[in-house]
C-alpha atoms as a PDB file:
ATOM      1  CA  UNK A   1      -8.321  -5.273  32.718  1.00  0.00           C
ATOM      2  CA  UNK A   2      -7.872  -7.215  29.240  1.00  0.00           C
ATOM      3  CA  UNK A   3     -10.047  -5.758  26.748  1.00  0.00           C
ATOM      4  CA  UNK A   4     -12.380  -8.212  24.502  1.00  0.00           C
ATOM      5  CA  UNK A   5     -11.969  -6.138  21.315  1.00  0.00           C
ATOM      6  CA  UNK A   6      -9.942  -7.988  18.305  1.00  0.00           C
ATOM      7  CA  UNK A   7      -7.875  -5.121  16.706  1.00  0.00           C
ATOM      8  CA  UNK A   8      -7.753  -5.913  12.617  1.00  0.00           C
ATOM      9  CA  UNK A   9      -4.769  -7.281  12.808  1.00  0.00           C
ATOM     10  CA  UNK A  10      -5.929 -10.091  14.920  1.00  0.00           C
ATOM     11  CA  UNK A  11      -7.926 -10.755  12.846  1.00  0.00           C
ATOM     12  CA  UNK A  12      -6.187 -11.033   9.725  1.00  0.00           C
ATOM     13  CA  UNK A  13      -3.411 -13.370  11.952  1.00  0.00           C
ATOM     14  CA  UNK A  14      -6.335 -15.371  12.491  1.00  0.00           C
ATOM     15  CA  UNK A  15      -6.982 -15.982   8.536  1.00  0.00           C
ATOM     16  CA  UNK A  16      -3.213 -16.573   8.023  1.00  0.00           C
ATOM     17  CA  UNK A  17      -3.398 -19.324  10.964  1.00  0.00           C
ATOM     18  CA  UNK A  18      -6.416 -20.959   9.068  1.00  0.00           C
ATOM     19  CA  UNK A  19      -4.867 -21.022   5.492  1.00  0.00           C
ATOM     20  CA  UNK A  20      -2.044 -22.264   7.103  1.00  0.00           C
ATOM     21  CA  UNK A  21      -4.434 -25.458   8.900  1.00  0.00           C
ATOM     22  CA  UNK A  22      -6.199 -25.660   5.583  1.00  0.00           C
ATOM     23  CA  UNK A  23      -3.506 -26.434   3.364  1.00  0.00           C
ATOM     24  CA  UNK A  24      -1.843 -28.506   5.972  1.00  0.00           C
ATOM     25  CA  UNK A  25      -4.805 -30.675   5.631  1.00  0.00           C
ATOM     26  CA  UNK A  26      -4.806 -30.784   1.379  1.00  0.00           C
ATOM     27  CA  UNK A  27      -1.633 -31.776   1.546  1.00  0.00           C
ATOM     28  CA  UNK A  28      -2.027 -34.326   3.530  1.00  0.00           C
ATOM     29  CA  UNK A  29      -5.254 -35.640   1.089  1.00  0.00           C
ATOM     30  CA  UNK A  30      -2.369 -35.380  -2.156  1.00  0.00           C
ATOM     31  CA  UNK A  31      -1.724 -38.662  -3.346  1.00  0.00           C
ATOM     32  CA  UNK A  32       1.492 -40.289  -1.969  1.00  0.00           C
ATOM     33  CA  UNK A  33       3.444 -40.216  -5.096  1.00  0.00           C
ATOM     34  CA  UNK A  34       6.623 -38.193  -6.305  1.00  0.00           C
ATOM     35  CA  UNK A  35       4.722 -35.433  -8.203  1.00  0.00           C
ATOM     36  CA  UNK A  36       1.999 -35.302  -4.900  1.00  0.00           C
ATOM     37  CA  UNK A  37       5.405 -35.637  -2.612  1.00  0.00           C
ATOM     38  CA  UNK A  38       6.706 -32.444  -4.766  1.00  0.00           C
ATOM     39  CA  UNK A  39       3.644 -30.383  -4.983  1.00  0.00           C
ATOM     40  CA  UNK A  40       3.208 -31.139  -1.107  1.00  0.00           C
ATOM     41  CA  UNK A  41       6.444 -30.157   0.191  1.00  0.00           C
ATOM     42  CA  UNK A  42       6.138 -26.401  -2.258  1.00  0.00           C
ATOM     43  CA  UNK A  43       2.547 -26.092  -0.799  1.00  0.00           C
ATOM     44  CA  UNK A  44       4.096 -26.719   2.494  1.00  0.00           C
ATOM     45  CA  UNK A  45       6.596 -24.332   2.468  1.00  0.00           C
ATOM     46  CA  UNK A  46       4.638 -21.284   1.060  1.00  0.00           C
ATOM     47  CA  UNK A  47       1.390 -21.851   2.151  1.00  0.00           C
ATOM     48  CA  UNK A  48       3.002 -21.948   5.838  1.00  0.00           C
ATOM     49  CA  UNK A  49       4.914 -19.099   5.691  1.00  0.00           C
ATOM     50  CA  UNK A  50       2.690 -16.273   5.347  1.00  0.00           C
ATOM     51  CA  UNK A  51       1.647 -16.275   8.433  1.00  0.00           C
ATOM     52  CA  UNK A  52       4.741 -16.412  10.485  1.00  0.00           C
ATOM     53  CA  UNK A  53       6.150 -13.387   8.176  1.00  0.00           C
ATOM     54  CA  UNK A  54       2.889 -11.369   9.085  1.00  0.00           C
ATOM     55  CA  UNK A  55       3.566 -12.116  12.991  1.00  0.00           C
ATOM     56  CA  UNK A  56       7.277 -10.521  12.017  1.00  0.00           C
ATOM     57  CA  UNK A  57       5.590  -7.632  10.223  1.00  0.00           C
ATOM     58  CA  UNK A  58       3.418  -6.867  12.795  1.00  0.00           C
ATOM     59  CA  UNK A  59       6.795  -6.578  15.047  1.00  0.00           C
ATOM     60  CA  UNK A  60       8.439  -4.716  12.810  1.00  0.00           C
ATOM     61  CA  UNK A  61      11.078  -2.111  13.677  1.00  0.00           C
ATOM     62  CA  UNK A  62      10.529   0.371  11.439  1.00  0.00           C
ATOM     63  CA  UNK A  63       7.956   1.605   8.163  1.00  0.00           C
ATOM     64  CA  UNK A  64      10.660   0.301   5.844  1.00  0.00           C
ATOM     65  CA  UNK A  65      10.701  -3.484   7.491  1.00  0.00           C
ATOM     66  CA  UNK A  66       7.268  -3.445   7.840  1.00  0.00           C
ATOM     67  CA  UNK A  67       6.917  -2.829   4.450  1.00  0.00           C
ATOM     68  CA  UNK A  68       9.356  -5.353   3.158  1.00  0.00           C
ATOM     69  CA  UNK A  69       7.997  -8.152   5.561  1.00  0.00           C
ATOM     70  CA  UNK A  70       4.721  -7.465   4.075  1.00  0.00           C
ATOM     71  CA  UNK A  71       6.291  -7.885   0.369  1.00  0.00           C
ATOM     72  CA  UNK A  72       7.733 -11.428   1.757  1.00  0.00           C
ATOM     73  CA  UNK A  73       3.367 -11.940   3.106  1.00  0.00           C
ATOM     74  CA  UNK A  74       2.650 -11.002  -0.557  1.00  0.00           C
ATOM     75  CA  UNK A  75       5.440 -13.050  -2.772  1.00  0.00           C
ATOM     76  CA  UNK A  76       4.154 -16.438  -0.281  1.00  0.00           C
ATOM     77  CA  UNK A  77       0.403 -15.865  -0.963  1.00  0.00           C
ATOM     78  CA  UNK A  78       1.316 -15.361  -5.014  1.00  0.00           C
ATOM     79  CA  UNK A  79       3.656 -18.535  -4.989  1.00  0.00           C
ATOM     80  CA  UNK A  80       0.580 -20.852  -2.589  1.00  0.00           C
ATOM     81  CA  UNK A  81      -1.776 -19.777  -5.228  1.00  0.00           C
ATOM     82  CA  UNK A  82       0.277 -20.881  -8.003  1.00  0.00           C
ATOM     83  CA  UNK A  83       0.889 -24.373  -6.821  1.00  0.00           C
ATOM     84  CA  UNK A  84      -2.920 -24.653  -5.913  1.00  0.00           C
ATOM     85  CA  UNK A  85      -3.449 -24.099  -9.072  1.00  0.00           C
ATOM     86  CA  UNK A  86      -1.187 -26.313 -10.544  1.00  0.00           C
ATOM     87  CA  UNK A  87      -3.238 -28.750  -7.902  1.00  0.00           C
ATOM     88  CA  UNK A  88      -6.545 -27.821  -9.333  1.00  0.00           C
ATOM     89  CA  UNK A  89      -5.282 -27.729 -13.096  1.00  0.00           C
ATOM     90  CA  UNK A  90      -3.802 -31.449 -12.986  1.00  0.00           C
ATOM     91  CA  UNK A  91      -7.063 -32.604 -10.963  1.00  0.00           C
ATOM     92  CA  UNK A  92      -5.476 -34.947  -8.622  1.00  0.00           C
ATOM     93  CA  UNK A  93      -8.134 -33.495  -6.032  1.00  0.00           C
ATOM     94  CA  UNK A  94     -11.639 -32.526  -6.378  1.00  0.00           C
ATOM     95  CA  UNK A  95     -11.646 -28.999  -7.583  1.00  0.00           C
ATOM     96  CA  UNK A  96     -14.596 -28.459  -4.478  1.00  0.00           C
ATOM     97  CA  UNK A  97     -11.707 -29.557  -2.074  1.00  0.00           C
ATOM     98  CA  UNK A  98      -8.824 -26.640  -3.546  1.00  0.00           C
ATOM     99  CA  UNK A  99     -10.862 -23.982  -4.918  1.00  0.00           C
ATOM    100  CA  UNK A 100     -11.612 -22.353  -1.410  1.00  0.00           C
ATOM    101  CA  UNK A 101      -7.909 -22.044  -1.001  1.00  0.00           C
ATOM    102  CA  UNK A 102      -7.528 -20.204  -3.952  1.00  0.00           C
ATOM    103  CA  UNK A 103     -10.411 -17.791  -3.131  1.00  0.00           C
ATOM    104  CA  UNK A 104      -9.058 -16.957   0.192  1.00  0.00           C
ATOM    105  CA  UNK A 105      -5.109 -16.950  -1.411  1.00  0.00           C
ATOM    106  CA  UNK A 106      -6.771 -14.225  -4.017  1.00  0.00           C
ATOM    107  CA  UNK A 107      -8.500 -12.719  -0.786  1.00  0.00           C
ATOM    108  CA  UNK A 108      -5.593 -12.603   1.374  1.00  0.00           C
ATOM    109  CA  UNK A 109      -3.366 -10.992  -1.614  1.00  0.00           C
ATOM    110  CA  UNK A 110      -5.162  -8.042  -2.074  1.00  0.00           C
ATOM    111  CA  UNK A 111      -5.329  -7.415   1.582  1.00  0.00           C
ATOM    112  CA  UNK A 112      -1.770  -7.486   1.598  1.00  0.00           C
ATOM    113  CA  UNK A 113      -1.689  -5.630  -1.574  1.00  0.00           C
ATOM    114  CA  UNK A 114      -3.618  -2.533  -0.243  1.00  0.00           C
ATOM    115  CA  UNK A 115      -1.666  -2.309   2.996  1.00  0.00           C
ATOM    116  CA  UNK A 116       1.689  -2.112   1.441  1.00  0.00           C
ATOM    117  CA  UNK A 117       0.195   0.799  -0.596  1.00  0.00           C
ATOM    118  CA  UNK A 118      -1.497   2.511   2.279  1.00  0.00           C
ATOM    119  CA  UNK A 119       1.852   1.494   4.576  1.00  0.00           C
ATOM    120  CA  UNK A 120       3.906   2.803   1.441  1.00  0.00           C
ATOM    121  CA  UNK A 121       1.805   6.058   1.010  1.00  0.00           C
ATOM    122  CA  UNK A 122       2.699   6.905   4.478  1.00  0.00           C
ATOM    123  CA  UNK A 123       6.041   7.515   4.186  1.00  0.00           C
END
C-alpha cells in the first residue's frame, strides 16, 4: 500500500522544482540582447542546479556527502540570488516580476543553512 503522506523532503524537492520553472520562465522574459543573453545563461545555470544537487543529497552515501552536497544546494541558491539581483538592480524587468525569486532564494538559503548545521551537529 503507497502511503499519501509527503515526508519534508518532498516537499522541499518540490520548492527546488518550482524555483527551477520560475526562473526558467524570467529568463525567458530577459531581453534578447548580449548582457540579457549573459545574465540568462548564469541564471540558467545556478538557478537550475539546486535542485538536482538536493535530489543527490538526498541519495547521499554518507553524513559527510550529504553534508557537502548540501554546501553545493547552498553556494547555487547564494550565486541565483546574486544574479537576480543584479536583474532587479539594472531594472531590465519589473521588480514585481523578480522580487518573488529573491524571497524564495533568501527562503530556500536558510533552509539549507539550518540543515547543514543540524546535519553537521550530528556528527
Amino acid at each position: 500500500m503507497k502511503e499519501n503522506k509527503k515526508k519534508s523532503g518532498d516537499d522541499l524537492a518540490e520548492r527546488f522544482l518550482d524555483l527551477a520553472v520560475r526562473v526558467i520562465k524570467l529568463i525567458n522574459a530577459l531581453p534578447k540582447t548580449s548582457i540579457g543573453k549573459h545574465l540568462g545563461g548564469q541564471l540558467m545555470r545556478s538557478g537550475t542546479s539546486p535542485g538536482s544537487n538536493y535530489e543527490e543529497a538526498r541519495g547521499a552515501e554518507s553524513r559527510a556527502d550529504f553534508i557537502h552536497k548540501l554546501c553545493i544546494v547552498l553556494k547555487e541558491l547564494k550565486e541565483s540570488r546574486f544574479w537576480l539581483r543584479v536583474i532587479q538592480r539594472t531594472k531590465i524587468l519589473k521588480p514585481q516580476r523578480v522580487e518573488p525569486l529573491i524571497e524564495e532564494c533568501e527562503e530556500l538559503i536558510a533552509i539549507v543553512a539550518k540543515s547543514i548545521v543540524t546535519a553537521k551537529s550530528r556528527k
